[in-house]
C-alpha atoms as a PDB file:
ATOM      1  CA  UNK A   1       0.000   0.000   0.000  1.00  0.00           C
ATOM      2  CA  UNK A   2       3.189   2.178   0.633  1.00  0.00           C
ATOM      3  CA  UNK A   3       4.278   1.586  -2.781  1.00  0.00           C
ATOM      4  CA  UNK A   4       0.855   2.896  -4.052  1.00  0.00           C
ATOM      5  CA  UNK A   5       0.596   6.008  -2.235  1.00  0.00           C
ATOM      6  CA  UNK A   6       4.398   6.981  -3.279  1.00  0.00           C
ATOM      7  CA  UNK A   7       3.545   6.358  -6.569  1.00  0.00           C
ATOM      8  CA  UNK A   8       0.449   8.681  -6.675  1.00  0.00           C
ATOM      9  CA  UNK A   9       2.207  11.203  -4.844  1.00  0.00           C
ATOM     10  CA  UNK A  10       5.234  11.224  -7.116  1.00  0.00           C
ATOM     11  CA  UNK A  11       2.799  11.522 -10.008  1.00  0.00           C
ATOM     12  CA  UNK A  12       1.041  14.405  -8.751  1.00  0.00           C
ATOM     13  CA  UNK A  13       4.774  16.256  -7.767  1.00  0.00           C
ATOM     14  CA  UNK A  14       5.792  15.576 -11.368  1.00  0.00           C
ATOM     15  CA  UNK A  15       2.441  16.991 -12.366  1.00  0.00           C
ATOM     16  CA  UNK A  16       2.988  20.346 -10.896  1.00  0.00           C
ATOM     17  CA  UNK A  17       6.175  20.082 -11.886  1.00  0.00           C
ATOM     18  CA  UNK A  18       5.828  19.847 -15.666  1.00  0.00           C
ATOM     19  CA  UNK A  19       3.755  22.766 -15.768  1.00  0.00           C
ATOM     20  CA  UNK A  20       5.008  25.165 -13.253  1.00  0.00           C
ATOM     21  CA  UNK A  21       8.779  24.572 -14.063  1.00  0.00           C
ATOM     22  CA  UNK A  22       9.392  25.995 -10.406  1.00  0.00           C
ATOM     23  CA  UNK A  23      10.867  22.987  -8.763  1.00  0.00           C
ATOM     24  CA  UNK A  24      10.183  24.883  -4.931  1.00  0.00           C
ATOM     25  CA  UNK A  25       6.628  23.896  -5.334  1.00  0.00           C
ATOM     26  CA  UNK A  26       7.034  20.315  -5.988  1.00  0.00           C
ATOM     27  CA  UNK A  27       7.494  18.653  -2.156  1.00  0.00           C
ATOM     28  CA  UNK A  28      10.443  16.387  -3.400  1.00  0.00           C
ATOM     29  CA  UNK A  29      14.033  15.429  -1.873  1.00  0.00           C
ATOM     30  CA  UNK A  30      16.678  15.966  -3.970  1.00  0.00           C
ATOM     31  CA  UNK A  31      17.117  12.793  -5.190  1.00  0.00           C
ATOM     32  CA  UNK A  32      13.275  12.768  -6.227  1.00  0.00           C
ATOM     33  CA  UNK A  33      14.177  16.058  -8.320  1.00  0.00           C
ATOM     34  CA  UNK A  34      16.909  14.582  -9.770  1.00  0.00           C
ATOM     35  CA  UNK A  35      14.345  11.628 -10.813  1.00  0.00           C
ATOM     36  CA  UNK A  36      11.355  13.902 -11.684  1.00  0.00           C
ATOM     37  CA  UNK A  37      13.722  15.858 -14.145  1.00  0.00           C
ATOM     38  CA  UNK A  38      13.416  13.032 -16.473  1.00  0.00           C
ATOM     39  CA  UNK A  39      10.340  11.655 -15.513  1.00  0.00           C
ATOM     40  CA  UNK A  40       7.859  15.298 -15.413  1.00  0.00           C
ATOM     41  CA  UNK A  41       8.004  15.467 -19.192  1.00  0.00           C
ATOM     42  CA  UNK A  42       6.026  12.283 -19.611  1.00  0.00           C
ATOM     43  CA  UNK A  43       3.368  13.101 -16.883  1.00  0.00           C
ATOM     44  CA  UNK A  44       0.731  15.492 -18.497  1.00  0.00           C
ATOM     45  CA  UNK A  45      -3.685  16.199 -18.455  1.00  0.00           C
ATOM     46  CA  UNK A  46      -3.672  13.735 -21.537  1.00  0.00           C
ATOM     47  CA  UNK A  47      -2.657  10.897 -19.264  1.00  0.00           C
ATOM     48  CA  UNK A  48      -2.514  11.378 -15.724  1.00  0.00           C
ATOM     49  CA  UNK A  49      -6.425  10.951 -14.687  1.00  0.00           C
ATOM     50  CA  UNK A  50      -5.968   7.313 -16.016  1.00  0.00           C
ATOM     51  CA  UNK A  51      -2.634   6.651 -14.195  1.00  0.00           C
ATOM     52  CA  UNK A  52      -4.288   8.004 -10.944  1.00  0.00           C
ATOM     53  CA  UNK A  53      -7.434   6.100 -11.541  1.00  0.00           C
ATOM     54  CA  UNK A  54      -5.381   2.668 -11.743  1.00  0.00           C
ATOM     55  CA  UNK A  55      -3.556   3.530  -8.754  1.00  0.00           C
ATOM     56  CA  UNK A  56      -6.235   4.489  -6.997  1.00  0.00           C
ATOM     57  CA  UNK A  57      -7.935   0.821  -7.930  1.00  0.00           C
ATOM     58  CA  UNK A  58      -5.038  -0.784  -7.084  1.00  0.00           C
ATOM     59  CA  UNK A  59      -4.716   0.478  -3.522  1.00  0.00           C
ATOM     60  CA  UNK A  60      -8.501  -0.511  -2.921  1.00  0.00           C
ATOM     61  CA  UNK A  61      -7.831  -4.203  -4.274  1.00  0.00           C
ATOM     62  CA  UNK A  62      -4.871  -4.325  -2.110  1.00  0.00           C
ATOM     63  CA  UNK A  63      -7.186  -3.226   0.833  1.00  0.00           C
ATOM     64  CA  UNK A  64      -9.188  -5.675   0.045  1.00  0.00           C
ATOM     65  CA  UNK A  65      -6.851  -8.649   0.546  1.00  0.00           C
ATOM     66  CA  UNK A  66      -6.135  -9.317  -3.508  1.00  0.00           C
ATOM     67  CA  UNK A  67      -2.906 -11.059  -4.002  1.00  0.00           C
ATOM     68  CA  UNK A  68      -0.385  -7.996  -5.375  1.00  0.00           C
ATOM     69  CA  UNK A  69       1.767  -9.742  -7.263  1.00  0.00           C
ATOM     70  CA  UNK A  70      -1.733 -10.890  -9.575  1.00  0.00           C
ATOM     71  CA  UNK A  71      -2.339  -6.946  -8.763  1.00  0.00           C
ATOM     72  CA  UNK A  72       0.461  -5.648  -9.989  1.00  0.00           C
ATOM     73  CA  UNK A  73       1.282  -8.166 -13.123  1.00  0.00           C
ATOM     74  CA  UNK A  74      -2.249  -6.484 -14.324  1.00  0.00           C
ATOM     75  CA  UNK A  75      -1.341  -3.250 -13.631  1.00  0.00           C
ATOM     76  CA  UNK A  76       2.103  -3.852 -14.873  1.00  0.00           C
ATOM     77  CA  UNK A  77       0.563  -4.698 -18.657  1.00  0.00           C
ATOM     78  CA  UNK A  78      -2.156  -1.528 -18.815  1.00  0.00           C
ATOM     79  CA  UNK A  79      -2.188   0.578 -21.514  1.00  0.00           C
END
């Protein structure tokens, strides 16, 4: 579930990030910037309400006892 919630919140940093280009408003360590640097470009409004949305199911399937590594194979092979 830890995995899951970093991943939404690094999504949602790189989102602000790619279209502010003011890295103080992103809440990132350094090491995160150095990561989002390459990764922001990718994360824009064409395609970030359906990586949320299969995060988001993810983390209520894993709160409801599904097996992750079934979980994550599935989410693993989304388009």
């Amino acid at each position: 579930k830890q995995f899951l919630r970093y991943c939404l919140h690094q999504i949602r940093q790189n989102l602000i990030l790619n279209y502010s280009n003011d890295s103080s408003l992103a809440q990132l360590t350094e090491r995160e910037k150095v990561f989002s640097s390459k990764f922001s470009p990718f994360i824009n409004h064409l395609n970030v309400e359906d990586l949320m949305l299969e995060l988001e199911k993810a983390y209520t399937c894993v709160n409801q006892n599904v097996n992750p590594k079934i979980l994550f194979m599935d989410l693993s092979i989304k388009k």
